[in-house]
C-alpha atoms as a PDB file:
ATOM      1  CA  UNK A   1     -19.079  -3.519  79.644  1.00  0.00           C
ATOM      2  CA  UNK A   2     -19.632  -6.927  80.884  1.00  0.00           C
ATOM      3  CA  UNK A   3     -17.481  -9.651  79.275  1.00  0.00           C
ATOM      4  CA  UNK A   4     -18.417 -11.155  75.196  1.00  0.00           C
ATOM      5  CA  UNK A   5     -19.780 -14.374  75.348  1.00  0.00           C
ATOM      6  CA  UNK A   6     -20.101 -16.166  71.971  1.00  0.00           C
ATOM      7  CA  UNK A   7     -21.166 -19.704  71.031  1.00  0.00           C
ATOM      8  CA  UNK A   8     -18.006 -20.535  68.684  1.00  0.00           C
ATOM      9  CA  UNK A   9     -17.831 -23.812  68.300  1.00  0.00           C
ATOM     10  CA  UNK A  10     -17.238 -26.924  65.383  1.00  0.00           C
ATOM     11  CA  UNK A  11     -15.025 -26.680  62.300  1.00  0.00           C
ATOM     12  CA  UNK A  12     -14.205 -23.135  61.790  1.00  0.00           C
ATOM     13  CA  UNK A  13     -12.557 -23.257  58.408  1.00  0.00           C
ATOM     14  CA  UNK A  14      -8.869 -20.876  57.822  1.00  0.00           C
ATOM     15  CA  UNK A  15      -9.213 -20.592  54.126  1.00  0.00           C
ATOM     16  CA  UNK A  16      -6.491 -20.101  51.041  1.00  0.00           C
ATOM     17  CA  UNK A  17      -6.696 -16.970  49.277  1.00  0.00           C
ATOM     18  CA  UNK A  18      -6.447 -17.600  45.472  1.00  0.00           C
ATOM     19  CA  UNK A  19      -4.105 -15.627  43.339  1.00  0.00           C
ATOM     20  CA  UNK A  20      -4.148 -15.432  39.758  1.00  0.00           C
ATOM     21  CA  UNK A  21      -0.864 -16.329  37.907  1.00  0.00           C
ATOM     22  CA  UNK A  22      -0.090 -12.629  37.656  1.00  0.00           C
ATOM     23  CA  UNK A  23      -0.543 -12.368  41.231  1.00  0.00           C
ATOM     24  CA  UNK A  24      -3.609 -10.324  41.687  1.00  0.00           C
ATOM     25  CA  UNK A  25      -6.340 -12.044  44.244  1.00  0.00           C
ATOM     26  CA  UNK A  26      -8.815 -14.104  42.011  1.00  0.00           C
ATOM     27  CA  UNK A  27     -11.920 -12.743  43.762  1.00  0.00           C
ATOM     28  CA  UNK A  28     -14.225 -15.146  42.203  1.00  0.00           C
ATOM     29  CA  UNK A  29     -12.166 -18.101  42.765  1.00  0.00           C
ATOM     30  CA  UNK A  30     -11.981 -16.540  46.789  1.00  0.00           C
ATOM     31  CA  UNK A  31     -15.763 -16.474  46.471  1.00  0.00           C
ATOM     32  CA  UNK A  32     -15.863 -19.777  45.299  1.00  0.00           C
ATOM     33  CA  UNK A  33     -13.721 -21.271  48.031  1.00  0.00           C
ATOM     34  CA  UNK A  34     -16.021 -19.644  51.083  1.00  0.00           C
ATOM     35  CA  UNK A  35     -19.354 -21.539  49.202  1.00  0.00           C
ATOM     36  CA  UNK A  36     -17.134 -24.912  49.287  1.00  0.00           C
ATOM     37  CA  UNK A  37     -16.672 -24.257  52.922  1.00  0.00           C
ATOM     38  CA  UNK A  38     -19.935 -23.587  53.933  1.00  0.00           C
ATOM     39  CA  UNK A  39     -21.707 -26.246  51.891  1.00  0.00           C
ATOM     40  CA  UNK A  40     -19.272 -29.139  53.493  1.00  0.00           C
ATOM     41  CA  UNK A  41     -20.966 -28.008  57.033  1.00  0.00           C
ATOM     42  CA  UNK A  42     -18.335 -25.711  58.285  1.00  0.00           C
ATOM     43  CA  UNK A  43     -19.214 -23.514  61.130  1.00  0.00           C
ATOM     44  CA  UNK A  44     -16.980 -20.520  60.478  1.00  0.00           C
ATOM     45  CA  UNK A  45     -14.684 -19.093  58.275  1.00  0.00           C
ATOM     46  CA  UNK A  46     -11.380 -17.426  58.691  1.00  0.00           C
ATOM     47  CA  UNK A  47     -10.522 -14.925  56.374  1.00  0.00           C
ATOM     48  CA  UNK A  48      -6.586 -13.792  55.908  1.00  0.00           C
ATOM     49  CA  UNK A  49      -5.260 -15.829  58.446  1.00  0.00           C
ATOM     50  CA  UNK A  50      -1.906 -18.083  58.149  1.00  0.00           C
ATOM     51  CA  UNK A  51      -3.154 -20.218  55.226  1.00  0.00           C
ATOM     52  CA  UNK A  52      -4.416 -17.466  53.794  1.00  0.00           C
ATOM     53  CA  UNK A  53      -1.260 -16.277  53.125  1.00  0.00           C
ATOM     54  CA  UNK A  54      -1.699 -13.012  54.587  1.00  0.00           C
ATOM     55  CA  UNK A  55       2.026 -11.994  55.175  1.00  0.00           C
ATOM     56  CA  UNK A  56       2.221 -12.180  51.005  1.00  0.00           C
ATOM     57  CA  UNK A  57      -0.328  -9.141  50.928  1.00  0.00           C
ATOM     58  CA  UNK A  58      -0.735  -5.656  51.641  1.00  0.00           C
ATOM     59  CA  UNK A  59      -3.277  -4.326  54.634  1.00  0.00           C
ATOM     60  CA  UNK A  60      -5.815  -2.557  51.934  1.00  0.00           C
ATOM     61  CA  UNK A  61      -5.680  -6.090  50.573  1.00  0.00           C
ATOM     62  CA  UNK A  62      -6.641  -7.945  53.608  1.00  0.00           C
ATOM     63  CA  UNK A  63      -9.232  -5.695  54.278  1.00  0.00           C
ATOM     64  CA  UNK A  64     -10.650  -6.183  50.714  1.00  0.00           C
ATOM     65  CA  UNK A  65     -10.889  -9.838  51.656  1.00  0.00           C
ATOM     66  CA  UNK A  66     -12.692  -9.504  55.131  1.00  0.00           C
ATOM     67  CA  UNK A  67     -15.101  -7.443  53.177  1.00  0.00           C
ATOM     68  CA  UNK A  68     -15.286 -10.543  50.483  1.00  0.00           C
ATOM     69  CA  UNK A  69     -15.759 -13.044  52.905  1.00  0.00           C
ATOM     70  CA  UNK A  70     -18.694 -11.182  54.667  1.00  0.00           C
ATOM     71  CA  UNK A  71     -20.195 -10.269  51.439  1.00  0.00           C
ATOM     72  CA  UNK A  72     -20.104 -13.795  50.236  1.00  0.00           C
ATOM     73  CA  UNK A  73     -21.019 -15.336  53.379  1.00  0.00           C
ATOM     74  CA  UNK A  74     -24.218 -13.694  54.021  1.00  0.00           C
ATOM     75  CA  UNK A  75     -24.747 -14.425  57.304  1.00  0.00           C
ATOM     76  CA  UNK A  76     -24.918 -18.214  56.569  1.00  0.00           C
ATOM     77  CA  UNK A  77     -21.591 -18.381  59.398  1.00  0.00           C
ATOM     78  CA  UNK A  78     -19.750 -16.246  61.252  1.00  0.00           C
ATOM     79  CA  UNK A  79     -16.752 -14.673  59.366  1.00  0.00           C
ATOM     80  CA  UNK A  80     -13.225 -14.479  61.575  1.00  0.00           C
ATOM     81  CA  UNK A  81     -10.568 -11.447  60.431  1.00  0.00           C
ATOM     82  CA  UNK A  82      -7.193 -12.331  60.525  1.00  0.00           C
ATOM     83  CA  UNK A  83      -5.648  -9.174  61.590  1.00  0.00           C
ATOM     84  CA  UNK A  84      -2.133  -9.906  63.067  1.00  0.00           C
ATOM     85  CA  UNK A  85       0.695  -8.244  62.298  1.00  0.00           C
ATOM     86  CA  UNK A  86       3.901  -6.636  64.864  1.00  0.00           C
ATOM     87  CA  UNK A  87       2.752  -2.991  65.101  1.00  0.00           C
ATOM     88  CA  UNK A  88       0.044  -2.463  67.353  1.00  0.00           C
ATOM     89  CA  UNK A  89      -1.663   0.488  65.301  1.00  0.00           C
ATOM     90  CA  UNK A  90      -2.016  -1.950  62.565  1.00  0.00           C
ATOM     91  CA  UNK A  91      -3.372  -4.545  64.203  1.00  0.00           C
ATOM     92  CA  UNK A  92      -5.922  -2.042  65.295  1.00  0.00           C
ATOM     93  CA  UNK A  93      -6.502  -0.223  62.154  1.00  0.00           C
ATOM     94  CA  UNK A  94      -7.507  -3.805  60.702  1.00  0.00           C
ATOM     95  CA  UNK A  95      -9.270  -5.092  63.213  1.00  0.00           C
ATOM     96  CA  UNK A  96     -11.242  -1.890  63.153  1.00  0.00           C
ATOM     97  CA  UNK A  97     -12.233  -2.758  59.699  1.00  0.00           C
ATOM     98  CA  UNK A  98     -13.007  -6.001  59.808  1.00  0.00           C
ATOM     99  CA  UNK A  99     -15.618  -4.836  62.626  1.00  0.00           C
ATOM    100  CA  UNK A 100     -17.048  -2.610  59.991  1.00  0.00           C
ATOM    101  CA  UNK A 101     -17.566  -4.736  57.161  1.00  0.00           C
ATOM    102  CA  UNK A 102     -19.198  -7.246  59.353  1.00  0.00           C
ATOM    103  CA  UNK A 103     -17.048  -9.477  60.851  1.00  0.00           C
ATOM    104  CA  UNK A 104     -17.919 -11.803  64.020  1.00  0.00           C
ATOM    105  CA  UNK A 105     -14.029 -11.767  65.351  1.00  0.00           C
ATOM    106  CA  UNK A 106     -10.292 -11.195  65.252  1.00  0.00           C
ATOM    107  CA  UNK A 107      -7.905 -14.010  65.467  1.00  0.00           C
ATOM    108  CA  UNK A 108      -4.599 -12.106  66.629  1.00  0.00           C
ATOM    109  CA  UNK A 109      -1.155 -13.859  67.631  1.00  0.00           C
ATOM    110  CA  UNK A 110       1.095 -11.879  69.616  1.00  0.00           C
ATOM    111  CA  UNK A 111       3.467  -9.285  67.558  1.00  0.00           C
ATOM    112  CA  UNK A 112       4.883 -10.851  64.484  1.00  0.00           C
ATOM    113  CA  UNK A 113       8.886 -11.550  64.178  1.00  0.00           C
ATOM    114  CA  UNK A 114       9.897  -9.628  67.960  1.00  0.00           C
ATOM    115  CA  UNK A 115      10.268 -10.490  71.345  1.00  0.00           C
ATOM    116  CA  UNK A 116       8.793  -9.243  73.494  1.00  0.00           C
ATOM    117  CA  UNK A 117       7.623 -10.284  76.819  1.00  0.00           C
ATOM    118  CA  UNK A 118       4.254 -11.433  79.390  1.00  0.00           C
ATOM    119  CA  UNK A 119       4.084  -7.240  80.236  1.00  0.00           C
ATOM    120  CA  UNK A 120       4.550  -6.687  76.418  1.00  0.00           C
ATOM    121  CA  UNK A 121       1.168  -9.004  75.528  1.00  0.00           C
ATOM    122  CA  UNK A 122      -0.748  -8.618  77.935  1.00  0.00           C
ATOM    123  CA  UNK A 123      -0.205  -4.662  77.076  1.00  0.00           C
ATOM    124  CA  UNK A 124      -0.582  -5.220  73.022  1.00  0.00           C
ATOM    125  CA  UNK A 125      -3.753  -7.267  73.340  1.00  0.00           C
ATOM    126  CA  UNK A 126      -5.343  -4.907  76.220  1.00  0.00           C
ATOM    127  CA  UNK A 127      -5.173  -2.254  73.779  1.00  0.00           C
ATOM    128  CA  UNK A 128      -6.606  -4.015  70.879  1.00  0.00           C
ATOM    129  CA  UNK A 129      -9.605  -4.823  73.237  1.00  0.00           C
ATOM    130  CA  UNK A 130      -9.764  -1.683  74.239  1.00  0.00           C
ATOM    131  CA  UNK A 131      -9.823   0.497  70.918  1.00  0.00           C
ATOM    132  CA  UNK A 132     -10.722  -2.151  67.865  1.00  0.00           C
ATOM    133  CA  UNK A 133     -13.963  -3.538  69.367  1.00  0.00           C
ATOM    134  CA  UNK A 134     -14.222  -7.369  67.888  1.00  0.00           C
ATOM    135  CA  UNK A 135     -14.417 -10.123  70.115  1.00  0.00           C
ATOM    136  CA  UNK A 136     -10.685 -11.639  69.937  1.00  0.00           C
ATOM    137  CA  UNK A 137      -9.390 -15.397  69.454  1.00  0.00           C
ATOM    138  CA  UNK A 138      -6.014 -15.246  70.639  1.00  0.00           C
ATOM    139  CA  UNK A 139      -4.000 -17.341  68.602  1.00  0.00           C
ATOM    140  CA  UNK A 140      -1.181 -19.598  70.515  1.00  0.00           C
ATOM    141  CA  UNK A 141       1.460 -20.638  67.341  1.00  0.00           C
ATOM    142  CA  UNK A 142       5.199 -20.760  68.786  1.00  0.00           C
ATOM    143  CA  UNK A 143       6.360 -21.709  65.283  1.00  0.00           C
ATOM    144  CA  UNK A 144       5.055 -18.537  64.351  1.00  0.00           C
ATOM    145  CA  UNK A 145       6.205 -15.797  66.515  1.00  0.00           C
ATOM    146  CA  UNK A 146       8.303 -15.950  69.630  1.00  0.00           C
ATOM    147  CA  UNK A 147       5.898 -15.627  72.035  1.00  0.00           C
ATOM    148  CA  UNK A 148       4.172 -18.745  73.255  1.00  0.00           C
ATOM    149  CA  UNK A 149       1.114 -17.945  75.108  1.00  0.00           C
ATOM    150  CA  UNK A 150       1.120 -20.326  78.158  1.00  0.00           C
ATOM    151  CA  UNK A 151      -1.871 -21.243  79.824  1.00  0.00           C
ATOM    152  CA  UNK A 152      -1.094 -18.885  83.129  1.00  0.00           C
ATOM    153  CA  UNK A 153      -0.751 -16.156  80.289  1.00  0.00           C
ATOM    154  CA  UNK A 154      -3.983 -16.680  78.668  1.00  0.00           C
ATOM    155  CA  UNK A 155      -4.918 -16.591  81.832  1.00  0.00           C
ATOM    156  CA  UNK A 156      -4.154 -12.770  82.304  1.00  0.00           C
ATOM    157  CA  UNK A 157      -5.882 -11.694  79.006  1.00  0.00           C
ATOM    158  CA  UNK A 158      -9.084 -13.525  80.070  1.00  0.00           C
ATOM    159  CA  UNK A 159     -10.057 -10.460  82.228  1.00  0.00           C
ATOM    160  CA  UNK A 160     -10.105  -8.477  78.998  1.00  0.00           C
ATOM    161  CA  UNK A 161     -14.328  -8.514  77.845  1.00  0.00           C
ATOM    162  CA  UNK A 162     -12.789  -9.163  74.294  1.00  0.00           C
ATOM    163  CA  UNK A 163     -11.309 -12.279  74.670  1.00  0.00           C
ATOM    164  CA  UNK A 164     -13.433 -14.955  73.936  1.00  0.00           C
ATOM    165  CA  UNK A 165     -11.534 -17.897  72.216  1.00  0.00           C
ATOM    166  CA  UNK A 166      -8.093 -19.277  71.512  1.00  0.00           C
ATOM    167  CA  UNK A 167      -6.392 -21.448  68.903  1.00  0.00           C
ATOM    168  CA  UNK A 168      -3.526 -23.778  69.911  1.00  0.00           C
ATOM    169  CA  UNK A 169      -1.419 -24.896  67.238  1.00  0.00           C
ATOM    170  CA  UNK A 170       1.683 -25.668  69.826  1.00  0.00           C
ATOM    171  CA  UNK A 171       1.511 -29.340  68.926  1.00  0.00           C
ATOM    172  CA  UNK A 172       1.489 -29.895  72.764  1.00  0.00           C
ATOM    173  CA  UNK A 173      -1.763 -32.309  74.368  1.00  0.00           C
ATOM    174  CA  UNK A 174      -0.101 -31.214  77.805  1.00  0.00           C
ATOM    175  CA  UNK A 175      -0.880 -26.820  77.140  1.00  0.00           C
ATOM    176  CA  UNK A 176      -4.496 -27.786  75.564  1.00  0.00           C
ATOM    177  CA  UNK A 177      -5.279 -30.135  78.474  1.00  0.00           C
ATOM    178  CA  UNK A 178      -4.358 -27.081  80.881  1.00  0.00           C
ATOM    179  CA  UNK A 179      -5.748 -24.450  78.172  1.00  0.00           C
ATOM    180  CA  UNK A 180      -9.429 -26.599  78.886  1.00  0.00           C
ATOM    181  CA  UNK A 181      -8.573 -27.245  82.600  1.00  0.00           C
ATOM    182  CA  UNK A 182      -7.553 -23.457  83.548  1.00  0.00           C
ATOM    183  CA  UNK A 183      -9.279 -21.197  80.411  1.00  0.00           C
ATOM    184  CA  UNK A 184     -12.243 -23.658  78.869  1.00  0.00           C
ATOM    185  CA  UNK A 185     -14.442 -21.965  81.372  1.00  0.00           C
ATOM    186  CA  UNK A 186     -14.313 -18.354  80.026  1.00  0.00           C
ATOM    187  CA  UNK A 187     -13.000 -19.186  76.453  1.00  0.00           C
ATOM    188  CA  UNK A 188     -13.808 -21.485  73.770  1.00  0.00           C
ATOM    189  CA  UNK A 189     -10.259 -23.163  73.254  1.00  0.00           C
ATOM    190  CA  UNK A 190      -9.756 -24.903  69.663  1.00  0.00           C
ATOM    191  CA  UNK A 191      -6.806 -27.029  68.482  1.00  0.00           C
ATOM    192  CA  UNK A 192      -5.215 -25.286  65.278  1.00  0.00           C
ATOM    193  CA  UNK A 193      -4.090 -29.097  63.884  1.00  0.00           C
ATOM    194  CA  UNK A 194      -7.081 -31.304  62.704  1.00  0.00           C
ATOM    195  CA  UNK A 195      -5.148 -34.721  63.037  1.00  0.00           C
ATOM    196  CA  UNK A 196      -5.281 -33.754  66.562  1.00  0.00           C
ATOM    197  CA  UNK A 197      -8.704 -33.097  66.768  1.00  0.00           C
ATOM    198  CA  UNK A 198      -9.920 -35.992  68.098  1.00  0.00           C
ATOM    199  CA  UNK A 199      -7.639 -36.027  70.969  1.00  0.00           C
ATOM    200  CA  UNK A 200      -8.652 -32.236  71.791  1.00  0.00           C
ATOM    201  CA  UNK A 201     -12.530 -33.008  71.784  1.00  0.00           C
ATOM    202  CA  UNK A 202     -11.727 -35.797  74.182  1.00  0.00           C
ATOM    203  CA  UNK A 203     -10.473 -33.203  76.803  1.00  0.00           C
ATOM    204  CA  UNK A 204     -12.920 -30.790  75.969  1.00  0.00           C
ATOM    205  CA  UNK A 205     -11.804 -28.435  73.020  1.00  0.00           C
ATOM    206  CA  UNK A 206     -14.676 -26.997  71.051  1.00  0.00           C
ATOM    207  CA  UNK A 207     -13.644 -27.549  67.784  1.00  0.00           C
ATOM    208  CA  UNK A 208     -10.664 -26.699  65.194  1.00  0.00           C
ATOM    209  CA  UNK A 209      -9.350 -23.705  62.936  1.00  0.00           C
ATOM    210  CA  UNK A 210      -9.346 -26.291  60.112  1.00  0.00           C
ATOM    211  CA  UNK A 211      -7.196 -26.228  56.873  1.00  0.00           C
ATOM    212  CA  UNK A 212      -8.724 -29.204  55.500  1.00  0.00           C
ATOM    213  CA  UNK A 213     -12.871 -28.295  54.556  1.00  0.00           C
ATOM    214  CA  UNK A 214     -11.578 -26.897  51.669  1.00  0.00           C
ATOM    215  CA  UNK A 215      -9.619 -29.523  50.163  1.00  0.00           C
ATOM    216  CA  UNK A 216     -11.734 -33.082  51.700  1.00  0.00           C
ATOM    217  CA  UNK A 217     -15.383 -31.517  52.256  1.00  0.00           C
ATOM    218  CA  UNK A 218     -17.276 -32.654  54.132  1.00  0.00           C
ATOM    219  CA  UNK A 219     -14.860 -35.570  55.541  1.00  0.00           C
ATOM    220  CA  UNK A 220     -13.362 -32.875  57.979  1.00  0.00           C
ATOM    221  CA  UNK A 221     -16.792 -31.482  59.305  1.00  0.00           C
ATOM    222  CA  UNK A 222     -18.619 -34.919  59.822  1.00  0.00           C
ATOM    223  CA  UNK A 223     -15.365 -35.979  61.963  1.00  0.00           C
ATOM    224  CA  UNK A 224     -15.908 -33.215  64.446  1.00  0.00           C
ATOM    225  CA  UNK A 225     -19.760 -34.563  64.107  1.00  0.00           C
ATOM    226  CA  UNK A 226     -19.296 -37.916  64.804  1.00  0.00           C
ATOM    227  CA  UNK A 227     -16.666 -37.297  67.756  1.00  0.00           C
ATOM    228  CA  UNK A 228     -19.078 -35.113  69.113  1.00  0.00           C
ATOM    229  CA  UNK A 229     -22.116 -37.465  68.762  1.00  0.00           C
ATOM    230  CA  UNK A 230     -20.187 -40.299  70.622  1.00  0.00           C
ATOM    231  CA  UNK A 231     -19.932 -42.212  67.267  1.00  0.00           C
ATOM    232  CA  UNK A 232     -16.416 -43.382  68.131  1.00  0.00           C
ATOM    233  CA  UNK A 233     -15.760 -46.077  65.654  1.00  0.00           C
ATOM    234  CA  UNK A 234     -16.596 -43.876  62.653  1.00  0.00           C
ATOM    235  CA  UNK A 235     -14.691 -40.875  64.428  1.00  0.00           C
ATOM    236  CA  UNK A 236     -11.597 -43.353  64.130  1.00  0.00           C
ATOM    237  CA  UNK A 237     -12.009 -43.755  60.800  1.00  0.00           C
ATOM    238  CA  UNK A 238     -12.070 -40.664  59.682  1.00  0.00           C
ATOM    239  CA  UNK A 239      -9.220 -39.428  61.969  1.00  0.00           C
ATOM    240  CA  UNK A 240      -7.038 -41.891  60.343  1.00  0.00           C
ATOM    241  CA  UNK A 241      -8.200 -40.911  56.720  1.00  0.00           C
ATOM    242  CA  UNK A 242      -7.408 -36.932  58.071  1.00  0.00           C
ATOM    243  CA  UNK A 243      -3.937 -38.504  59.323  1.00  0.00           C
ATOM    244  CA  UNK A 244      -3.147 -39.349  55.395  1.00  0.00           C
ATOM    245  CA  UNK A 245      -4.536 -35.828  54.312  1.00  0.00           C
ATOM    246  CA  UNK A 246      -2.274 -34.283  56.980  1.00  0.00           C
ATOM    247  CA  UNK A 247       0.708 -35.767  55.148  1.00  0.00           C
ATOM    248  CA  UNK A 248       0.095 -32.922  52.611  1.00  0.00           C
ATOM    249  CA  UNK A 249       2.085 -30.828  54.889  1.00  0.00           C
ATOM    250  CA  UNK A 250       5.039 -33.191  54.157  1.00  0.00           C
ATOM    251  CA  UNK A 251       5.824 -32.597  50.600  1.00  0.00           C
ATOM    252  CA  UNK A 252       6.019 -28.735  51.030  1.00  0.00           C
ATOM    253  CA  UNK A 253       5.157 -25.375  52.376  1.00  0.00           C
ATOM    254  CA  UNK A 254       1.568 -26.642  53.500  1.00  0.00           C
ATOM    255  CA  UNK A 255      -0.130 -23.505  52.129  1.00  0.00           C
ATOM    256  CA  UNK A 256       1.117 -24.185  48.693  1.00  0.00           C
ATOM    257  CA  UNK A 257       0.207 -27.898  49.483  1.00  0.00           C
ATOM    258  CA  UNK A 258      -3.388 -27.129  49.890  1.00  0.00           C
ATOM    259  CA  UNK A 259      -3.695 -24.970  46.682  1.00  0.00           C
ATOM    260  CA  UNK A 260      -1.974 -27.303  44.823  1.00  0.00           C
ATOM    261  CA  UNK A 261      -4.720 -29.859  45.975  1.00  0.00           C
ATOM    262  CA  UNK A 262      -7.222 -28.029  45.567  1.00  0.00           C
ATOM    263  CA  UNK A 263      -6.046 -27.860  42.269  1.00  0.00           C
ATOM    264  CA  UNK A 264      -5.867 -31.043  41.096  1.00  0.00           C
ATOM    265  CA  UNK A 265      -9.177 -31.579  42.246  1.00  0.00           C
ATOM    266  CA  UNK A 266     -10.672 -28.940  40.206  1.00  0.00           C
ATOM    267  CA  UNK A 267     -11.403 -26.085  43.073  1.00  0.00           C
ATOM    268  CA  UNK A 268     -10.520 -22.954  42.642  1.00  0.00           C
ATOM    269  CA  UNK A 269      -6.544 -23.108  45.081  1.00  0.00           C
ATOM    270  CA  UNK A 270      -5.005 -20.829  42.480  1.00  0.00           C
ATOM    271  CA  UNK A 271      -1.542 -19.168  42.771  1.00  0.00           C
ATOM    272  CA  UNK A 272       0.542 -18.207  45.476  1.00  0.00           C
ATOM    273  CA  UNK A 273       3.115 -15.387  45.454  1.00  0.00           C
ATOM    274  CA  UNK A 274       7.176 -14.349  45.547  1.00  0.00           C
ATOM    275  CA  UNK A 275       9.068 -15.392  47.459  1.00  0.00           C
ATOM    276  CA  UNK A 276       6.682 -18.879  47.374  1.00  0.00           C
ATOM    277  CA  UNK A 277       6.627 -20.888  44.713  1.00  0.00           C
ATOM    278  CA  UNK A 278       4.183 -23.669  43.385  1.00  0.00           C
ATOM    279  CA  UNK A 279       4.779 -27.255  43.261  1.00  0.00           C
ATOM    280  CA  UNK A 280       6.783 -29.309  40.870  1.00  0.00           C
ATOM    281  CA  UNK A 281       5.536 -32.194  38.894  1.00  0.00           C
ATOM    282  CA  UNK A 282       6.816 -34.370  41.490  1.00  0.00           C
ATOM    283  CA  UNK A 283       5.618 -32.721  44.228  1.00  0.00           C
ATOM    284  CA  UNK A 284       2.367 -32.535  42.983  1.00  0.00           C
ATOM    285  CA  UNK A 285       2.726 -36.813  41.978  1.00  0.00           C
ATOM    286  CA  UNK A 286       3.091 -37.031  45.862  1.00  0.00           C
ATOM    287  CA  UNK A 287      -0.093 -34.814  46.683  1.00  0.00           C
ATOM    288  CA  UNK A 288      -1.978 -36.947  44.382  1.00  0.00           C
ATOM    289  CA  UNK A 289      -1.344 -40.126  45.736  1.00  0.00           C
ATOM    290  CA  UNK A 290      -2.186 -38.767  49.245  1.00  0.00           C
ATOM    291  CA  UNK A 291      -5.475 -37.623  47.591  1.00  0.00           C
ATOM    292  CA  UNK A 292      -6.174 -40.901  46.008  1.00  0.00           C
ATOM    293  CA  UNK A 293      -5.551 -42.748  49.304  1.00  0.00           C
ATOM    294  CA  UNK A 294      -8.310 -40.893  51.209  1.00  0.00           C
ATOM    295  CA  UNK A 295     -10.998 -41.551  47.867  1.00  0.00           C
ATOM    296  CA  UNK A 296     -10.704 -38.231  46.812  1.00  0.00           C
ATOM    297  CA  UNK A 297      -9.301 -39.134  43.801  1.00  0.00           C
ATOM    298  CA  UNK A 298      -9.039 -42.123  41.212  1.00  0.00           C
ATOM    299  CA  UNK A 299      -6.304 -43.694  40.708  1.00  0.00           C
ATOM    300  CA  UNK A 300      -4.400 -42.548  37.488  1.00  0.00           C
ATOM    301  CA  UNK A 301      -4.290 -44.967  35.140  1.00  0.00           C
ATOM    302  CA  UNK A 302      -0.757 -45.618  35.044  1.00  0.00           C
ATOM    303  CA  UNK A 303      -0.928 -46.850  38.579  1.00  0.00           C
ATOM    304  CA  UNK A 304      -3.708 -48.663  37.808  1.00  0.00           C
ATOM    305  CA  UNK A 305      -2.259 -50.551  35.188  1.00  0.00           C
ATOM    306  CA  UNK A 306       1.105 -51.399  37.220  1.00  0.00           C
ATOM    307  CA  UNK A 307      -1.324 -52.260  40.049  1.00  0.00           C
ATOM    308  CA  UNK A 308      -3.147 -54.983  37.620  1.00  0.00           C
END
């Protein structure tokens, strides 16, 4: 078996999954969210991953979902599984569903919650390769787990056919510059942190696992398009605008903060679940204003009045 090569590239959108007060997963409203995503341009989709809030639900639930997304995209993009959790076996069993309902990929981080070591990874991922058969995007998030896949260890699991891709959400320019320099040639490397996508394309990133399609539209996509077209000044100007959206993350868990935003701008965010909560009315004054600053919203008119 000679190694995957795929042509991932662009705004690969990591979407919410909407619960229903109660708490069950609004499958319409989940629907509804992947059409959003692909009609703002978006040139994948990542079912169950972080902001998806896959550590709130069960494994028969995230495989429900992959099987959602793939339904519901129709082939229009490729569909991404988010299958990691800290057993091995698991992450297998799930990856080797999301390969059956259709998925294009896996995006894995290393074992949730442990430590474990470079032998320890490079062992966990070989065997994923080995017995789940997706193409993997390895997925580099040190406030996530306690492993923090360095570029000389991504290194190692580029001999593996499966690995084709990485996200990098270690806030670090210095591990995506050597990520491009030492990986870019075997993997497709993408930032995990949109108001940092600009800086990534400059150094050769191919895109971004993107939280924000589904709240801006199209905004996020056409700022990967213009960077990419050499259109710096409008680039700029929508970096800055995705600099204001990024203060979302600010106010609160930034998986509520999307839903909530999604909310108030009449898409389908829904719910969360225990132990997470939703926003308060202040919170959600804050999100607002953020969302009214970018023209995604008009200004209420009590601001509008003390503004006159």
């Amino acid at each position: 078996m000679g190694r995957i090569k795929v042509d991932w590239h662009g705004s690969f959108a990591v979407i919410v999954t909407p619960f229903t007060k109660g708490g069950d997963i609004d499958e319409s409203g989940y629907r509804k969210v992947i059409d959003l995503v692909i009609e703002a341009g978006c040139h994948g989709l990542i079912s169950a991953g972080s902001t998806g809030e896959f550590f709130l639900m069960t494994n028969d639930e995230r495989k429900r979902v992959f099987a959602i997304a793939v339904d519901q995209a129709r082939g229009r993009i490729p569909v991404i599984a988010g299958t990691s959790a800290t057993r091995t076996s698991d992450v297998i069993d799930l990856t080797r569903t999301a390969a059956g309902v259709g998925c294009a990929g896996a995006m894995i981080l290393p074992p949730i919650y442990i430590g474990v070591d470079d032998r320890e990874v490079v062992d966990f991922y070989t065997r994923i390769s080995e017995e789940a058969g997706l193409p993997i995007m390895l997925y580099n998030s040190p406030t996530a787990v306690k492993n923090y896949l360095t570029p000389q260890l991504v290194e190692q699991l580029m001999v593996l056919d499966n690995v084709v891709a990485i996200k990098d959400s270690s806030f670090d320019i210095r591990q995506l510059n050597d990520l491009v320099r030492f990986c870019g040639h075997e993997i497709r490397v993408f930032i995990g942190l949109e108001d940092m996508l600009l800086s990534a394309l400059a150094v050769g990133a191919v895109g971004a696992v993107a939280m924000a399609p589904q709240v801006v539209g199209r905004m996020a996509v056409e700022l990967y398009e213009a960077a990419v077209a050499g259109d710096m000044e409008r680039a700029r100007e929508l970096h800055l605008k995705i600099l204001r959206v990024y203060d979302l993350f600010k106010v609160g868990s930034g998986y509520i903060a999307l839903k909530e935003s999604m909310n108030l701008l009449g898409k389908p965010g829904g719910y969360t679940r225990p132990p997470m909560k939703m926003f308060t009315e202040s919170q959600k004054a804050k999100l607002r204003k953020i969302l009214e600053d970018v023209g995604l919203l008009e200004p209420s008119t009590a601001q509008a009045t003390a503004a006159s």
